[in-house]
Structure formats: C-alpha cells, structure tokens
Protein backbone atom coordinates (compact mmCIF):
# COMPACT_ATOMS: atom_id res chain seq x y z
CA UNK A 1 -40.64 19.32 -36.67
CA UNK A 2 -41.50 19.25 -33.03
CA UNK A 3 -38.28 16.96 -32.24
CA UNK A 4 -36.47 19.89 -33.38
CA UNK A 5 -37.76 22.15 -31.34
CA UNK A 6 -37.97 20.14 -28.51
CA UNK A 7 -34.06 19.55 -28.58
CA UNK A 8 -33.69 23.42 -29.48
CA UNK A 9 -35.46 23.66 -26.44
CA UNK A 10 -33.46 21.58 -24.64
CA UNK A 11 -30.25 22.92 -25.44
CA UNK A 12 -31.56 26.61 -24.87
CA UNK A 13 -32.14 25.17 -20.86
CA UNK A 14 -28.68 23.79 -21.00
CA UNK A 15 -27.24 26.91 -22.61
CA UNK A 16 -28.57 29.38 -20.20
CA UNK A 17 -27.47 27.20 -16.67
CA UNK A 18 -30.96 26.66 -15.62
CA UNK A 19 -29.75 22.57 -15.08
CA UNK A 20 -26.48 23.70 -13.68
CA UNK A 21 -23.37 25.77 -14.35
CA UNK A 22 -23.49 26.98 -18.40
CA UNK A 23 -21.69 25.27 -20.86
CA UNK A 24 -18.97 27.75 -22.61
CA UNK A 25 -17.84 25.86 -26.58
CA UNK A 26 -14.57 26.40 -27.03
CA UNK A 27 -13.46 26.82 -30.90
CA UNK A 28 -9.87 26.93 -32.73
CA UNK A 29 -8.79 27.65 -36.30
CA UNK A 30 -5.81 26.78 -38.31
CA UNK A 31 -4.63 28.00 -41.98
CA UNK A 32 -2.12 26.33 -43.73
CA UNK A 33 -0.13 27.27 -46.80
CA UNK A 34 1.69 24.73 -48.65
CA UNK A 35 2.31 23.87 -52.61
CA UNK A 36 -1.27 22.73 -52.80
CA UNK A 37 -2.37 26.13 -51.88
CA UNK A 38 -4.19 27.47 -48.39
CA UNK A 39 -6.76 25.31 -45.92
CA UNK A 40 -8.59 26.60 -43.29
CA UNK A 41 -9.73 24.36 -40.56
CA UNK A 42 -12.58 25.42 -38.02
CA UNK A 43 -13.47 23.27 -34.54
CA UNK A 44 -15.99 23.83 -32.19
CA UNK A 45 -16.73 21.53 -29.27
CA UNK A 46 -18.80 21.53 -25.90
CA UNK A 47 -16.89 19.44 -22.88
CA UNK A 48 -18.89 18.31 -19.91
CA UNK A 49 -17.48 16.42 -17.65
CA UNK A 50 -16.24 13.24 -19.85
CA UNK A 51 -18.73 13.98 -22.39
CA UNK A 52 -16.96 15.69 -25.17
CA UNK A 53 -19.11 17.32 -28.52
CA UNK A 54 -17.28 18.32 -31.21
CA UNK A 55 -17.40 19.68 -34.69
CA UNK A 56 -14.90 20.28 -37.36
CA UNK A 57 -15.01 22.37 -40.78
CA UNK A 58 -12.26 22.16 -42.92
CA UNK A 59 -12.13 24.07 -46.26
C-alpha cells in the first residue's frame, strides 16, 4: 500500500511542474467498421524527452 501512494505521490509532483515544465498526455481514438462489426481503439501516452509512456485500449 504505501508504494502506491508513494508513486501516486510522485506522479502528482510530476503532474503539477513542481520538477520542471508539466507533462500534457496526449490521447487518440479510432473506430472501425468492417464485416466483423465495429472496434474502438483508445491510446494515451506521456512523452518526455526520449522517454515515451504509453497505453492502449482496444475494444
């Protein structure tokens, strides 16, 4: 329990610029349609420099 809220704490300090400039996610959706029927994709990722975090949904 107190990793977790030591890395929520963490990422609250990065979130709100208080180590530097803020880091803004940026997301993107897709929906498809095909013979199968409809998809929807979701991404969301935080870049930093040449670190790159990203995670994908796809339903």
């Amino acid at each position: 329990m107190k990793s977790v809220l030591i890395v929520g704490a963490v990422l609250m300090l990065a979130a709100c610029g208080v180590d530097g400039e803020p880091i803004y996610p940026t997301a993107s959706s897709a929906v498809t349609l095909s013979n199968h029927g409809v998809s929807v994709g979701t991404n969301v990722a935080l870049n930093q420099g040449p670190l790159s975090v990203s995670l994908g949904l796809g339903l």
